[in-house]
C-alpha atoms as a PDB file:
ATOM      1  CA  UNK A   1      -1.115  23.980 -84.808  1.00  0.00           C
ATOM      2  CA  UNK A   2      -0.647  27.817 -84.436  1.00  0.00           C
ATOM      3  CA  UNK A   3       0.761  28.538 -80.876  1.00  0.00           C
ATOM      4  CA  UNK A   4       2.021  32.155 -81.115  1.00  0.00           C
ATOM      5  CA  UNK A   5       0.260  34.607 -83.061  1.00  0.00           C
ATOM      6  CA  UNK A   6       2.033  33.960 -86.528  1.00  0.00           C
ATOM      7  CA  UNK A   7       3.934  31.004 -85.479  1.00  0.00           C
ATOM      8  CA  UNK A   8       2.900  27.160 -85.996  1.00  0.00           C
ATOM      9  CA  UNK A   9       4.488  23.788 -86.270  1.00  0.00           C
ATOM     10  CA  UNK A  10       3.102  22.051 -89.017  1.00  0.00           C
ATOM     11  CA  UNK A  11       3.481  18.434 -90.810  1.00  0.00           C
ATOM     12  CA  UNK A  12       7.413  18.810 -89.182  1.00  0.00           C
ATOM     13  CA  UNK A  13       7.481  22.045 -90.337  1.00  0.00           C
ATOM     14  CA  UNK A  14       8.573  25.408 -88.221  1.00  0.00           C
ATOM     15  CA  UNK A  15       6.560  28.070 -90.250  1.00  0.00           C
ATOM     16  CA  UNK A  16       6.542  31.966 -89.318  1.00  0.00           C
ATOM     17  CA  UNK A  17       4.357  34.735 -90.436  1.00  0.00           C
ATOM     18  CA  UNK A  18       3.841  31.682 -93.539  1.00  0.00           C
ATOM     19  CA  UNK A  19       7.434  31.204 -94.504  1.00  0.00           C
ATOM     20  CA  UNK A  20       8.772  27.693 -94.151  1.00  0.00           C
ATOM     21  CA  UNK A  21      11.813  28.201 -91.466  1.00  0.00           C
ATOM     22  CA  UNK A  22      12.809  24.885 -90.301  1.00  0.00           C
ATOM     23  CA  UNK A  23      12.149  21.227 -92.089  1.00  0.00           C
ATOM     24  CA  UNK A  24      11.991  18.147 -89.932  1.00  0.00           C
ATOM     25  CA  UNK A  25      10.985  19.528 -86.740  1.00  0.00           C
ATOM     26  CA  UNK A  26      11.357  17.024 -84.300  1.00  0.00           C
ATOM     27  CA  UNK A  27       8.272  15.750 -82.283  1.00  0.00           C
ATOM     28  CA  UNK A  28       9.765  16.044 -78.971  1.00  0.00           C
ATOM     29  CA  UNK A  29      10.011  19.811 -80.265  1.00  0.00           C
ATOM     30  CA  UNK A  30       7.776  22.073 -78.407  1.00  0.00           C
ATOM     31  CA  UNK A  31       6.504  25.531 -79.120  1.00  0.00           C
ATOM     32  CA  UNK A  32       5.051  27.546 -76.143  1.00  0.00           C
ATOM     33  CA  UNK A  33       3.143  30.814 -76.665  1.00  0.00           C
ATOM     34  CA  UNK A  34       4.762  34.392 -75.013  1.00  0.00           C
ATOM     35  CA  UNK A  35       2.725  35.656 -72.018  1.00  0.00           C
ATOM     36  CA  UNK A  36       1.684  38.923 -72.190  1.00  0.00           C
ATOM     37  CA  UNK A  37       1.417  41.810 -74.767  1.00  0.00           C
ATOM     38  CA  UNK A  38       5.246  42.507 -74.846  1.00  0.00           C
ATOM     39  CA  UNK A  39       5.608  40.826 -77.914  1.00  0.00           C
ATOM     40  CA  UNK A  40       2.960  39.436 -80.195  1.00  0.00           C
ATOM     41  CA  UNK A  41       4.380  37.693 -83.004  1.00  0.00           C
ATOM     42  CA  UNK A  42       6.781  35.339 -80.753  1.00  0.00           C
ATOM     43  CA  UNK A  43       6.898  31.968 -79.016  1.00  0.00           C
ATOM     44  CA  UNK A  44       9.251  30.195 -76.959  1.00  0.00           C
ATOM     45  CA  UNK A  45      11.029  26.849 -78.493  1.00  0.00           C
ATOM     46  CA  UNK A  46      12.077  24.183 -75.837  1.00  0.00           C
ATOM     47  CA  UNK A  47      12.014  20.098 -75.432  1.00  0.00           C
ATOM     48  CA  UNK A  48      10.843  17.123 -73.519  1.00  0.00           C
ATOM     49  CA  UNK A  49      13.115  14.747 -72.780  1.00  0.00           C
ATOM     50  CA  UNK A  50      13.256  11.814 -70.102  1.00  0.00           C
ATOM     51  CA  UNK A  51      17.199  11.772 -70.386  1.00  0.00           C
ATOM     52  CA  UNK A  52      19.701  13.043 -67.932  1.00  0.00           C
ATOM     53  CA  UNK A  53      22.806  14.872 -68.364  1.00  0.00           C
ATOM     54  CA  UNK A  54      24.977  18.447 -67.678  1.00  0.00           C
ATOM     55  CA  UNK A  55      25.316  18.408 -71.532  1.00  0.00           C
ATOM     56  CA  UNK A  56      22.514  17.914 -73.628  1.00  0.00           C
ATOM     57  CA  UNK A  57      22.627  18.670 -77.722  1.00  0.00           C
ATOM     58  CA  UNK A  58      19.017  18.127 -79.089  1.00  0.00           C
ATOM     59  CA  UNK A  59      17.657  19.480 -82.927  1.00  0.00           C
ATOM     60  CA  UNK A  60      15.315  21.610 -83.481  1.00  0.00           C
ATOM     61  CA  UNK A  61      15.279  20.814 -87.736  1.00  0.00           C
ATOM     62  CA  UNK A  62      17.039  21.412 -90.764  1.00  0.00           C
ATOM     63  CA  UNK A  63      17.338  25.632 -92.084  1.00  0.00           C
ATOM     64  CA  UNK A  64      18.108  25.637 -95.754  1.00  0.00           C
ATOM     65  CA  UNK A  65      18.972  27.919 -98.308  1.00  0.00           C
ATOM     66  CA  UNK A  66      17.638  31.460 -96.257  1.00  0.00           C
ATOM     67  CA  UNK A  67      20.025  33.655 -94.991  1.00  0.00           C
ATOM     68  CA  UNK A  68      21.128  34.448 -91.760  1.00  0.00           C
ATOM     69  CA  UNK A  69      22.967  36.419 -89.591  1.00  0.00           C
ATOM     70  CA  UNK A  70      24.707  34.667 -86.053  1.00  0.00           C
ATOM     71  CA  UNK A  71      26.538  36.349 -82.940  1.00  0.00           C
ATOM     72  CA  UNK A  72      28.537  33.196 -81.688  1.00  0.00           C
ATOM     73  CA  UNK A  73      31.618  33.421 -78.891  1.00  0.00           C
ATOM     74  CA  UNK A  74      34.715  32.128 -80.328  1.00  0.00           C
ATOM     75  CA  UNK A  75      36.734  32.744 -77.359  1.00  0.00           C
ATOM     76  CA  UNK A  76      35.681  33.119 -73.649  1.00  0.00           C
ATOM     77  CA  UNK A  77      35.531  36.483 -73.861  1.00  0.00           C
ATOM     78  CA  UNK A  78      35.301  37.234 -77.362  1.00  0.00           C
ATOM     79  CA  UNK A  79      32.105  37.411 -79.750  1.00  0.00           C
ATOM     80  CA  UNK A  80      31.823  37.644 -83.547  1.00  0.00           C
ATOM     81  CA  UNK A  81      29.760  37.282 -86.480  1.00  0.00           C
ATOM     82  CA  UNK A  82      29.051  34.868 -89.222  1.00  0.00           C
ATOM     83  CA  UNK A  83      26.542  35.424 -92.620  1.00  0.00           C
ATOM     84  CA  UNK A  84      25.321  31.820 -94.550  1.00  0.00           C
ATOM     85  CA  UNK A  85      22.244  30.418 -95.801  1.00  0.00           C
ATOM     86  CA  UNK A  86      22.777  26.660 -94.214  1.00  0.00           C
ATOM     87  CA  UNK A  87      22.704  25.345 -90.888  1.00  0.00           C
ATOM     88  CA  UNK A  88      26.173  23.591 -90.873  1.00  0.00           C
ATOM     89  CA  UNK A  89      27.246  27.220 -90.966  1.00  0.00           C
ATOM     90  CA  UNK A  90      26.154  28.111 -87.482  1.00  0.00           C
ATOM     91  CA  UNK A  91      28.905  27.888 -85.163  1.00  0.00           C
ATOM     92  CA  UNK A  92      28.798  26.612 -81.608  1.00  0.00           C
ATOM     93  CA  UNK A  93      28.071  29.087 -78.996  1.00  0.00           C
ATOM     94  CA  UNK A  94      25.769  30.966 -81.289  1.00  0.00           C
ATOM     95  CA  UNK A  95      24.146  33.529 -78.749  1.00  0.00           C
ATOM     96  CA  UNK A  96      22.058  35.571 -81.171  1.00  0.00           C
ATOM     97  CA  UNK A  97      20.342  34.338 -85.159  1.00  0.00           C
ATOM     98  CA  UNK A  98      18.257  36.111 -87.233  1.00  0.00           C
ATOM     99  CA  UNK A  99      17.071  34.624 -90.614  1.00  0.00           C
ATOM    100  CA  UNK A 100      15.316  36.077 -93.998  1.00  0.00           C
ATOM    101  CA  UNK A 101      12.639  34.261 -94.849  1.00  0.00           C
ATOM    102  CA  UNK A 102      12.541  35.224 -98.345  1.00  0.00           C
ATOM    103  CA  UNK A 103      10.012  33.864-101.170  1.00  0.00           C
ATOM    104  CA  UNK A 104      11.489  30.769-101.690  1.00  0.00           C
ATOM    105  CA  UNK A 105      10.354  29.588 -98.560  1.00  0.00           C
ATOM    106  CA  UNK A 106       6.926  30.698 -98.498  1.00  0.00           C
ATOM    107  CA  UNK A 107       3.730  28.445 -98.419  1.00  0.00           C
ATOM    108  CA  UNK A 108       1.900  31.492-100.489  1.00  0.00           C
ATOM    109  CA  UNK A 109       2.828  33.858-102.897  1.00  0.00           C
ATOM    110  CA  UNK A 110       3.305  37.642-103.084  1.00  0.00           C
ATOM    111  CA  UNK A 111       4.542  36.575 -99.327  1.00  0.00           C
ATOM    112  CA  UNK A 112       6.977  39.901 -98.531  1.00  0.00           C
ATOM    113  CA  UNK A 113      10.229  38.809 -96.176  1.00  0.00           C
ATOM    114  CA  UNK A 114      10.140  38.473 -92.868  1.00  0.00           C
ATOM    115  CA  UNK A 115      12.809  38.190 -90.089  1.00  0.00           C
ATOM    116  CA  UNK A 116      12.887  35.736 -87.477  1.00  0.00           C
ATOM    117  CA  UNK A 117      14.999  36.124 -84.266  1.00  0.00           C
ATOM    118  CA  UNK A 118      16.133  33.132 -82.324  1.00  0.00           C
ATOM    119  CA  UNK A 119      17.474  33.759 -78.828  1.00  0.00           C
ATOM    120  CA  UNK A 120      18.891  30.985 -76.444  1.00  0.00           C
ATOM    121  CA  UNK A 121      18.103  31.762 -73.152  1.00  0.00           C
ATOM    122  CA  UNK A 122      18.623  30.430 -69.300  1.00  0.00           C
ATOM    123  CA  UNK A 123      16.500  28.257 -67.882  1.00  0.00           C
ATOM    124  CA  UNK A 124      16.404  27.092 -64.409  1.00  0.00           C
ATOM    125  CA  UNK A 125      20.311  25.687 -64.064  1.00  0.00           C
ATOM    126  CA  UNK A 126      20.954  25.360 -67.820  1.00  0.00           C
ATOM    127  CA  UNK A 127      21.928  27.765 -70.151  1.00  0.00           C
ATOM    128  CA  UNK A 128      21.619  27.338 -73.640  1.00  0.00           C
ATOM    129  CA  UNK A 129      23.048  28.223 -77.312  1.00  0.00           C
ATOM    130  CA  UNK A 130      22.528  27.505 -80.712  1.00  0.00           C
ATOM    131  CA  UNK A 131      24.544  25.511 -83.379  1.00  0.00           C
ATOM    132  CA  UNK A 132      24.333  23.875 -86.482  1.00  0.00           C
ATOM    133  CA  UNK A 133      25.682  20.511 -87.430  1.00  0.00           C
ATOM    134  CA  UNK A 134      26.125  18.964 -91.180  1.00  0.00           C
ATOM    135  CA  UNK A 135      23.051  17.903 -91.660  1.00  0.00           C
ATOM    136  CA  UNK A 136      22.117  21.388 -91.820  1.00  0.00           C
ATOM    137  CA  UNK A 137      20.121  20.867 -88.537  1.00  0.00           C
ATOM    138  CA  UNK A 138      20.237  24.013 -86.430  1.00  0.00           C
ATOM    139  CA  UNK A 139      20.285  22.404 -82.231  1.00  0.00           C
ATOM    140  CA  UNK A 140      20.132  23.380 -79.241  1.00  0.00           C
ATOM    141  CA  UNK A 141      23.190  22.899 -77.053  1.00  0.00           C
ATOM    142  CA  UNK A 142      22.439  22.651 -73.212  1.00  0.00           C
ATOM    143  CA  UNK A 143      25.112  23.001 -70.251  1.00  0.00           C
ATOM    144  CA  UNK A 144      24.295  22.872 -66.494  1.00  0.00           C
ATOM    145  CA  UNK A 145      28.006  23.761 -65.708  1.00  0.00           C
ATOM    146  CA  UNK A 146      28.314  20.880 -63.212  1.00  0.00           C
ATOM    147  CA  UNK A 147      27.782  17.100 -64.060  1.00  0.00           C
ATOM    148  CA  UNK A 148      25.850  16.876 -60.703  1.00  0.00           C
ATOM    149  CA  UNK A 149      23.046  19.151 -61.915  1.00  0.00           C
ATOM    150  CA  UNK A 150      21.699  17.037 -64.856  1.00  0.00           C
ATOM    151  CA  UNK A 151      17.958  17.317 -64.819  1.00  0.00           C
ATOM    152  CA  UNK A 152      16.262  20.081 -66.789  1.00  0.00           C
ATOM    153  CA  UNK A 153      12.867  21.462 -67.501  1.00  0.00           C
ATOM    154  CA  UNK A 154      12.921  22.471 -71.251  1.00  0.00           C
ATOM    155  CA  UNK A 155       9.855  24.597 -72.281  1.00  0.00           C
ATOM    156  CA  UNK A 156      11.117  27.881 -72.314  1.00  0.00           C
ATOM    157  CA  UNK A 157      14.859  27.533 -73.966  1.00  0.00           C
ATOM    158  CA  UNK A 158      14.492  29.677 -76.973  1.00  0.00           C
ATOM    159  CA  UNK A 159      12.761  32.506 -78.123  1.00  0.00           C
ATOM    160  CA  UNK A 160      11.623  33.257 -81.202  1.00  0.00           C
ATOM    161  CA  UNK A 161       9.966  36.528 -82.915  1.00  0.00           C
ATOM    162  CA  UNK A 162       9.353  37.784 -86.262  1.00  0.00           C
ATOM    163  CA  UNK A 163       8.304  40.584 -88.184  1.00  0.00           C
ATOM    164  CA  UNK A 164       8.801  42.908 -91.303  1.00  0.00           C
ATOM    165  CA  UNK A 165      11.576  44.848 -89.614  1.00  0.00           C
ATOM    166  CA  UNK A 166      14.799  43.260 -88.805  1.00  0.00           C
ATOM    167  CA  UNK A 167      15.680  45.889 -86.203  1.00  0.00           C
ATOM    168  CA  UNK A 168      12.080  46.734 -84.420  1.00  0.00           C
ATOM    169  CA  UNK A 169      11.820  42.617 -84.340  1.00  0.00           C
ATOM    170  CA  UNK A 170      15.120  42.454 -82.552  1.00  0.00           C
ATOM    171  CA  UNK A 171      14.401  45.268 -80.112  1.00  0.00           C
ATOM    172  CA  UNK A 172      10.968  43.291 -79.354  1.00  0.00           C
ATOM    173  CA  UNK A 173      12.418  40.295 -78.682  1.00  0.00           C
ATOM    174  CA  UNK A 174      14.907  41.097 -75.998  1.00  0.00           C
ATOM    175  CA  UNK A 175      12.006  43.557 -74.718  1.00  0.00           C
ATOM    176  CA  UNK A 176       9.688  39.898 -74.050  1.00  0.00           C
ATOM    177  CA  UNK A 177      12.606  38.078 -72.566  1.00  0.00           C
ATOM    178  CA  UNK A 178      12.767  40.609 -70.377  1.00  0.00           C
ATOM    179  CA  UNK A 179       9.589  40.219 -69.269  1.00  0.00           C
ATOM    180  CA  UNK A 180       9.979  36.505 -68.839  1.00  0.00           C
ATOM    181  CA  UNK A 181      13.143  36.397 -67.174  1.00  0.00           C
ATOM    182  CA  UNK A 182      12.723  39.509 -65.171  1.00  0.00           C
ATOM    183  CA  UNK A 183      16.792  39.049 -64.231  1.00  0.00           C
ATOM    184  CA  UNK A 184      17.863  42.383 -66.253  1.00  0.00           C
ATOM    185  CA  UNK A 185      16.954  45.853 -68.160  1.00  0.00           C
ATOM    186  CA  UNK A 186      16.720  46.868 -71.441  1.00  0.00           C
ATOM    187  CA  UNK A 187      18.865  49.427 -72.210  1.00  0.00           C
ATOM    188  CA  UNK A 188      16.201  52.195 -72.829  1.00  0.00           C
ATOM    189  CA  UNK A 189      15.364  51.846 -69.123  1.00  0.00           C
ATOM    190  CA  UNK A 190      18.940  52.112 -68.003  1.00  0.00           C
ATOM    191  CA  UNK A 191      20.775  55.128 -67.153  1.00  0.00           C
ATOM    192  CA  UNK A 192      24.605  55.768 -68.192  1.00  0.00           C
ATOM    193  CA  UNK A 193      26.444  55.962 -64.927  1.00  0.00           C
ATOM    194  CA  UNK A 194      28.177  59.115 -64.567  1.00  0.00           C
ATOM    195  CA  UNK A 195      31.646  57.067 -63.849  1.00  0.00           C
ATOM    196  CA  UNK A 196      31.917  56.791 -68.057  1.00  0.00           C
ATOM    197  CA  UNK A 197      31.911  60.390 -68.293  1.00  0.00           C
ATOM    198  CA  UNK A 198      35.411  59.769 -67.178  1.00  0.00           C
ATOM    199  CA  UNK A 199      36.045  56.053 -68.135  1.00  0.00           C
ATOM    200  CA  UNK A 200      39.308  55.437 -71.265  1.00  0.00           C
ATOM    201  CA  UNK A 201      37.707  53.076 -73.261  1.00  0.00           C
ATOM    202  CA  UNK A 202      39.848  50.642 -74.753  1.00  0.00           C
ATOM    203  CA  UNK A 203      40.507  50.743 -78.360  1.00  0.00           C
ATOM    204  CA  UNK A 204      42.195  47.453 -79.021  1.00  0.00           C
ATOM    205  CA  UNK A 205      39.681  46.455 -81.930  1.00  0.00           C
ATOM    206  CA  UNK A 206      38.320  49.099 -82.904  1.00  0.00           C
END
């Protein structure tokens, strides 16, 4: 069942541009097409679920042996990077993932790599992040903030893109969530306010 141009979920597979991402893909799982012509080769991952709750962890299926590349916040106001080829290495609060999709996950041959973003997003009260757990199932964590607000509509909670170029597929994904969310700018349509002409920047880390 292809529902974004170059993405399908078949027989519990999560396959890109034809390279095997994620094994055991849930049936509760479901893949939404992007609106639009912002982005072409991406779709949105999200869930059904009848079950309440502020805090909600649910799989999305098992990433093996392909390498990735993870933003994840480590403290509240600190983010980092991590590098592995497993999902069990995924943090918790993983905000950003890209993965190679190299030949050994390919359904064809003479398959070039590809790069797949994945980028948690909010939806409605719930934000969401990515993590990995050690069955090497990457998930998606949910938090409302507030045990009161515990009811969720799940369709939209991830999105995913792909292409040949790790950097042009990155720029294009933020680019479509911008156009679904419509809540901020990417930075090519933002101007530098003229206050950092004259701003100290701090240089604790650099």
């Amino acid at each position: 069942m292809t529902v974004g141009a170059g993405i399908s979920v078949s027989n519990s597979d999560l396959l890109v541009l034809g390279h095997r991402i994620l094994r055991g893909v849930p049936e509760n799982v479901l893949v939404t097409p992007a609106s639009g012509n912002a982005f072409i080769d991406g779709a949105f991952i999200g869930v059904a679920s009848d079950q309440t709750g502020s805090h909600r962890v649910f799989p999305l299926g098992k990433l093996e042996d392909l390498r990735f590349m993870c933003v994840f916040r480590f403290k509240l106001w600190w983010m980092t990077q991590r590098m592995g080829t497993n999902g069990k290495e995924i943090p918790c609060e993983t905000q950003f993932l890209i993965v190679e999709a190299n030949k050994g996950s390919d359904l064809g041959a003479d398959q070039s790599a590809s790069y797949v973003v994945f980028l948690p997003i909010l939806e409605g009260d719930f934000r969401a992040v990515l993590q990995g757990n050690e069955s090497n199932e990457l998930e998606i964590c949910l938090e409302s903030g507030d045990p009161n607000v515990d009811q969720f509509q799940g369709n939209h909670l991830v999105f995913v893109a792909a292409g040949s170029d790790p950097f042009d597929v990155i720029t294009k994904a933020v680019k479509a969530v911008e156009q679904h969310l419509q809540t901020f700018s990417h930075r090519e349509r933002k101007k530098m306010p003229d206050m950092l002409n004259w701003f100290g920047w701090c240089t604790w880390d650099a």
